[in-house]
PDB file of N, CA and C in Angstrom:
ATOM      1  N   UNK A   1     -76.978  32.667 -50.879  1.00  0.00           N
ATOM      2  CA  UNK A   1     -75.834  32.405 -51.736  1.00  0.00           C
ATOM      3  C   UNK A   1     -75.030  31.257 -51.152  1.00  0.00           C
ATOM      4  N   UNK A   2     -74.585  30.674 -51.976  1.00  0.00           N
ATOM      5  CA  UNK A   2     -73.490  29.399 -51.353  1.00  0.00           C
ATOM      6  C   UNK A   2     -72.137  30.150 -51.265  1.00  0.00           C
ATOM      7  N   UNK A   3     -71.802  29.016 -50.045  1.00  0.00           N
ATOM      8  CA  UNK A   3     -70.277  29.088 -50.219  1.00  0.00           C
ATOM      9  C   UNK A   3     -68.829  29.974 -51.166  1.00  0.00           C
ATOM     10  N   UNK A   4     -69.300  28.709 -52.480  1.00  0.00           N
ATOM     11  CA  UNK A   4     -68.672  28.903 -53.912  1.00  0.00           C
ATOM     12  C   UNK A   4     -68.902  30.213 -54.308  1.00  0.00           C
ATOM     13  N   UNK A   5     -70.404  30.766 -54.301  1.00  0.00           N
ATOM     14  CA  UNK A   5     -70.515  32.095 -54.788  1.00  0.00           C
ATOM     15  C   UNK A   5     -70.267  33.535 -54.022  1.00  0.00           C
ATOM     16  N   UNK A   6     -70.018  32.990 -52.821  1.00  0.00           N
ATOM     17  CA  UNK A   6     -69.336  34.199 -51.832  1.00  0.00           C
ATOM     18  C   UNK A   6     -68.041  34.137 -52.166  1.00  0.00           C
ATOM     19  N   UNK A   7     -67.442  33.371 -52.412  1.00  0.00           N
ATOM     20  CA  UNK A   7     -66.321  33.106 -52.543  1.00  0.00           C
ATOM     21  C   UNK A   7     -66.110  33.759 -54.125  1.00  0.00           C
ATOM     22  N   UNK A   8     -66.591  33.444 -55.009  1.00  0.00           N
ATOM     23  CA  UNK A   8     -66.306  34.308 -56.212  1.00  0.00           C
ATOM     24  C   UNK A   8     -66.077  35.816 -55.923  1.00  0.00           C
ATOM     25  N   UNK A   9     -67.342  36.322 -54.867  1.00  0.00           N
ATOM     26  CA  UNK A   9     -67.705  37.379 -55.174  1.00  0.00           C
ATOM     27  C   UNK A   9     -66.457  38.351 -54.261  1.00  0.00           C
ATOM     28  N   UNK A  10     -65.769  37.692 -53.633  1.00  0.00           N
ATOM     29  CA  UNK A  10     -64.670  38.063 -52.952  1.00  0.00           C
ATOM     30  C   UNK A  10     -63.844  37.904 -53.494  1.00  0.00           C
ATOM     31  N   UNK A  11     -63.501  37.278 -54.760  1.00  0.00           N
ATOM     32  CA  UNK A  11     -62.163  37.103 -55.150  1.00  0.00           C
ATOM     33  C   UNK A  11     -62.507  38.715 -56.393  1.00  0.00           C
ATOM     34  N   UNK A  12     -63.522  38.569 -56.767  1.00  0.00           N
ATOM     35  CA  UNK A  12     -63.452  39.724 -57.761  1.00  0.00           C
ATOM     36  C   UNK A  12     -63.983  40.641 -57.171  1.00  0.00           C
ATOM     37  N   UNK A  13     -64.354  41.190 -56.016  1.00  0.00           N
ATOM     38  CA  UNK A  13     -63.887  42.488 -55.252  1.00  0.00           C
ATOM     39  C   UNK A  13     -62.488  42.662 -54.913  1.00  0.00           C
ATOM     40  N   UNK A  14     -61.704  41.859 -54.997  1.00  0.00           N
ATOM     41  CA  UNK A  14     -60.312  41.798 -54.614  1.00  0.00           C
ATOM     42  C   UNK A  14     -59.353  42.314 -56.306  1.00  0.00           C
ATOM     43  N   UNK A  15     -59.779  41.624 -57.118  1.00  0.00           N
ATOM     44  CA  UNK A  15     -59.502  41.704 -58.552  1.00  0.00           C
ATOM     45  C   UNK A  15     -59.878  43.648 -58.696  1.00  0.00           C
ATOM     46  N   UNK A  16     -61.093  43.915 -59.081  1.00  0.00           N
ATOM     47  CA  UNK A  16     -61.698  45.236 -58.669  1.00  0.00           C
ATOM     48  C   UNK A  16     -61.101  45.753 -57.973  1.00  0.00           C
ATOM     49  N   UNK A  17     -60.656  46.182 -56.975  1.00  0.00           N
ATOM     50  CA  UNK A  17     -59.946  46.615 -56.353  1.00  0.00           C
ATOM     51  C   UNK A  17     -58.626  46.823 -56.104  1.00  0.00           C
ATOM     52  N   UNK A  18     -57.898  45.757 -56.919  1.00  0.00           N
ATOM     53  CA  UNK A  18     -57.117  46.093 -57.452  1.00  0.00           C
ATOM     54  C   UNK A  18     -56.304  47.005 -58.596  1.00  0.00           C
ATOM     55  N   UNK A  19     -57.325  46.507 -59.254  1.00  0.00           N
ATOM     56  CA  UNK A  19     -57.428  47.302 -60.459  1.00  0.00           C
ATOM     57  C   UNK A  19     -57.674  48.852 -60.625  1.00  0.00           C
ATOM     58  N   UNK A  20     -58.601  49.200 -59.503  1.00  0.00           N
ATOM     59  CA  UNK A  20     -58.487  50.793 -59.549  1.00  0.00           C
ATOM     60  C   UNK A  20     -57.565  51.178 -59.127  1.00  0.00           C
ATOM     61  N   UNK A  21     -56.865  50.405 -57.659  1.00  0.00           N
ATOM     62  CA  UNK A  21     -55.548  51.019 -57.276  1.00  0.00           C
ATOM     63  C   UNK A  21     -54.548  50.963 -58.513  1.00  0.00           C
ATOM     64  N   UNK A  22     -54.068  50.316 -59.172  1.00  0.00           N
ATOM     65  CA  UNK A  22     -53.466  50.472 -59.959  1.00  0.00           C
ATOM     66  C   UNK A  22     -53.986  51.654 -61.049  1.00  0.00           C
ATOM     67  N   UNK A  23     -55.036  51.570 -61.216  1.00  0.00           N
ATOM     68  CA  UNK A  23     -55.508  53.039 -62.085  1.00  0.00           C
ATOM     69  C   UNK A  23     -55.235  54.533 -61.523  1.00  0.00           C
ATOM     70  N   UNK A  24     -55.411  53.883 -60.675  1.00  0.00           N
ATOM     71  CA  UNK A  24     -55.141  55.874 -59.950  1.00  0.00           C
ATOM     72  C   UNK A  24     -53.555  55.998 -59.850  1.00  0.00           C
ATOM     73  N   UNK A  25     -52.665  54.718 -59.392  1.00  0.00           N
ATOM     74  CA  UNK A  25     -51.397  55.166 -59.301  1.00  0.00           C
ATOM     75  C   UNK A  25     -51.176  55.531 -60.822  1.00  0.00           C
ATOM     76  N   UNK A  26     -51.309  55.086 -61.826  1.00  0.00           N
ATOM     77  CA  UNK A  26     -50.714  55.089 -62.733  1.00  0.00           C
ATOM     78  C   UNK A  26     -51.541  56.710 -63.472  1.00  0.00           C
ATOM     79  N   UNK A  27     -52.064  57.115 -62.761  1.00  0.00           N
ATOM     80  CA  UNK A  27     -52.989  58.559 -63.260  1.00  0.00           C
ATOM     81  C   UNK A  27     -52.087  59.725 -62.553  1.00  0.00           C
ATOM     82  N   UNK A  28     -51.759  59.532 -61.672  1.00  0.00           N
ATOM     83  CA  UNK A  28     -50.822  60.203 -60.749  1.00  0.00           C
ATOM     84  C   UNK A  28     -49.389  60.466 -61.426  1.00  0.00           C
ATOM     85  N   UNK A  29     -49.082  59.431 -62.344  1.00  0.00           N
ATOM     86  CA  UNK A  29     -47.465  59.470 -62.941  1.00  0.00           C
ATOM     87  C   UNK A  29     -47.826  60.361 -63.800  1.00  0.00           C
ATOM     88  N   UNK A  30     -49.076  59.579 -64.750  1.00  0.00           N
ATOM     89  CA  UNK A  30     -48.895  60.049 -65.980  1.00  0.00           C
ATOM     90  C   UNK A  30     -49.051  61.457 -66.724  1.00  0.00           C
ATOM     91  N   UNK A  31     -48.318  62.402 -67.677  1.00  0.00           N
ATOM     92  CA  UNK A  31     -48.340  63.055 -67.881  1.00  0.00           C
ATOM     93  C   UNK A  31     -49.504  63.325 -69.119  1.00  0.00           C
ATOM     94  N   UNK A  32     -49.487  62.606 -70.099  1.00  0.00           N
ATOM     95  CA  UNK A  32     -50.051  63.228 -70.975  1.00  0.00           C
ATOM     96  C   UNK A  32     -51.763  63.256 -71.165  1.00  0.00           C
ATOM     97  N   UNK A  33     -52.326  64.162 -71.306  1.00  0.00           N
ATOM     98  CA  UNK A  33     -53.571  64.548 -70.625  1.00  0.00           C
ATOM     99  C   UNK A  33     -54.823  63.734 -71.340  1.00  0.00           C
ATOM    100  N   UNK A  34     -54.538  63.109 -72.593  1.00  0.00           N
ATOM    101  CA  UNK A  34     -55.459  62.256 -73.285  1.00  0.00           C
ATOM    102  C   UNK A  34     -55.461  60.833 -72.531  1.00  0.00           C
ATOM    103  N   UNK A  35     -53.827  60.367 -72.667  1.00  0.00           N
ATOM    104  CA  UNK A  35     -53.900  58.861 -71.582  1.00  0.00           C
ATOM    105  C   UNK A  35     -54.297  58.801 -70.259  1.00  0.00           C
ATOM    106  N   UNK A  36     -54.109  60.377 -69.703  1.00  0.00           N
ATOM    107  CA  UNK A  36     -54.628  60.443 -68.377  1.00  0.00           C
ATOM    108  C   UNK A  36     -56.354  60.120 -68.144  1.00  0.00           C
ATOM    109  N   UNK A  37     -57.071  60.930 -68.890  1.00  0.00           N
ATOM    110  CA  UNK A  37     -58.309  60.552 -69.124  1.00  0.00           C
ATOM    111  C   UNK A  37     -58.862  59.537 -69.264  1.00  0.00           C
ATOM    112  N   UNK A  38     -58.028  58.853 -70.091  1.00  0.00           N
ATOM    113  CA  UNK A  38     -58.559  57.578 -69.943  1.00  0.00           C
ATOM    114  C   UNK A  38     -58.529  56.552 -69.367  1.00  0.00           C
ATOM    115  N   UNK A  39     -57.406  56.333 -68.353  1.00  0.00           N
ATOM    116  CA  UNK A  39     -57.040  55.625 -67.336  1.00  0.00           C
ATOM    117  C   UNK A  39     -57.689  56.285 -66.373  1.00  0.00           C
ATOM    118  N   UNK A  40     -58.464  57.226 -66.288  1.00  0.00           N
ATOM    119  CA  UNK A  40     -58.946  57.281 -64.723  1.00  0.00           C
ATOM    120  C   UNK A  40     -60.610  57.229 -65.516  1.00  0.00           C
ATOM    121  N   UNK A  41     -60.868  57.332 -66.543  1.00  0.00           N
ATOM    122  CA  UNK A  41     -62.232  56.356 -67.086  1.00  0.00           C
ATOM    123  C   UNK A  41     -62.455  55.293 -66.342  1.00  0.00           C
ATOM    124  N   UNK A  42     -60.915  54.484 -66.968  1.00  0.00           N
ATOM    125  CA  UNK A  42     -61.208  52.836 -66.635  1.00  0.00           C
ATOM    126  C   UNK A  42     -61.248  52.711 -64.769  1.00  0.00           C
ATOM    127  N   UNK A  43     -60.484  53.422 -63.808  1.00  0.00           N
ATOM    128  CA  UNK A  43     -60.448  53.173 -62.657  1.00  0.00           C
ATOM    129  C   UNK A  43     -61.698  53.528 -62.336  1.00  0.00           C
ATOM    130  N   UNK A  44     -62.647  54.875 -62.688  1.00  0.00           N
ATOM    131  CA  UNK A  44     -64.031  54.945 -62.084  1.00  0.00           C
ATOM    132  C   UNK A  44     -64.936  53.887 -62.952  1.00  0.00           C
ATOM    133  N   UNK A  45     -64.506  52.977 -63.744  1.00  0.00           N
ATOM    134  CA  UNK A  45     -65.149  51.573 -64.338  1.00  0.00           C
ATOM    135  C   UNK A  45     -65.159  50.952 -63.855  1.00  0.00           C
ATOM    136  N   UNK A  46     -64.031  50.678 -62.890  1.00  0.00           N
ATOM    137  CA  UNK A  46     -63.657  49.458 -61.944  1.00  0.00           C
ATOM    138  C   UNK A  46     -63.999  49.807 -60.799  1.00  0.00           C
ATOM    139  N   UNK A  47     -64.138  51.217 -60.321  1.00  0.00           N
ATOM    140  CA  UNK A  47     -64.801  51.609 -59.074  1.00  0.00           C
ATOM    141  C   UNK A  47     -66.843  51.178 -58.966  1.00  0.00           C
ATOM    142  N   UNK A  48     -67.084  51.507 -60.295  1.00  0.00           N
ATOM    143  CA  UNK A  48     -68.684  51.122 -60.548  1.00  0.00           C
ATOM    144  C   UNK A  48     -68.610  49.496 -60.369  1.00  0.00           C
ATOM    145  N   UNK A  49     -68.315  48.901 -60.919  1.00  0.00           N
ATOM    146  CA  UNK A  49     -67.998  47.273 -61.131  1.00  0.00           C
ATOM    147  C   UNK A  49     -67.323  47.142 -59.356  1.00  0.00           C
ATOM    148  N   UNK A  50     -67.111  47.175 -59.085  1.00  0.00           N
ATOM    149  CA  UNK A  50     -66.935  47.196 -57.544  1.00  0.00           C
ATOM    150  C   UNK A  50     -68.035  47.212 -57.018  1.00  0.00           C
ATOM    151  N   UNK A  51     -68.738  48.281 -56.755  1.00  0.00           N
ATOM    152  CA  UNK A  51     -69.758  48.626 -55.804  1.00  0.00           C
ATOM    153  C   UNK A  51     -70.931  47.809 -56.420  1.00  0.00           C
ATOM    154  N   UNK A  52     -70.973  47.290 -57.811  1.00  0.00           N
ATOM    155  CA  UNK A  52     -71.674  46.564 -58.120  1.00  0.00           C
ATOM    156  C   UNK A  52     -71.545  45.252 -57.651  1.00  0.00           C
ATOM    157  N   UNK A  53     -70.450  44.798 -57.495  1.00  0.00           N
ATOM    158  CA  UNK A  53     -70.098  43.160 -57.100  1.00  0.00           C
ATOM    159  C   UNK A  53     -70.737  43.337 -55.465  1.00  0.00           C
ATOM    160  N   UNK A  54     -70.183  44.866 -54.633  1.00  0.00           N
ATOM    161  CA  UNK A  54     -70.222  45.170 -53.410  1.00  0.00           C
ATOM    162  C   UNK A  54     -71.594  44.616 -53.092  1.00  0.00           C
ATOM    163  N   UNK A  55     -72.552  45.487 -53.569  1.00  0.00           N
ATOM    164  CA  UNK A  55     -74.074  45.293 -53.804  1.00  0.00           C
ATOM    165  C   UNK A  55     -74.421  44.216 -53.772  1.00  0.00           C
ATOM    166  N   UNK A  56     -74.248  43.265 -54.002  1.00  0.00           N
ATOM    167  CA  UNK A  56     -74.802  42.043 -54.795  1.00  0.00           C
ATOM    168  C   UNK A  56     -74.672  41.173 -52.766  1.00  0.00           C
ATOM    169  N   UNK A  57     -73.874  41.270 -52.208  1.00  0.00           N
ATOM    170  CA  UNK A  57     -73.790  41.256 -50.600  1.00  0.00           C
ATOM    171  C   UNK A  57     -74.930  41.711 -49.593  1.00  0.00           C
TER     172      UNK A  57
END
């Protein structure tokens, strides 16, 4: 891999990773049990998409 493409692949493990943290905090507030579900969908989405970018290393 070059440079450039390590370098992508670190900026969107960083992105990813962000993003679940923010999913789980916001699963933790939230009360109502339909939005809850689905925000911790999207964080184990962004947890898969992670380990996928991870992988690719």
């Amino acid at each position: 891999m070059t440079t450039k493409e390590l370098l992508y692949i670190e900026d969107a493990l960083g992105h990813e990773k962000y993003f679940q943290t923010r999913c789980k905090e916001a699963v933790s507030q939230l009360q109502d049990p339909e939005l809850k579900s689905c925000v911790q969908g999207l964080a184990e989405k962004h947890s898969r998409i992670f380990q996928s970018f991870y992988g690719l290393l």
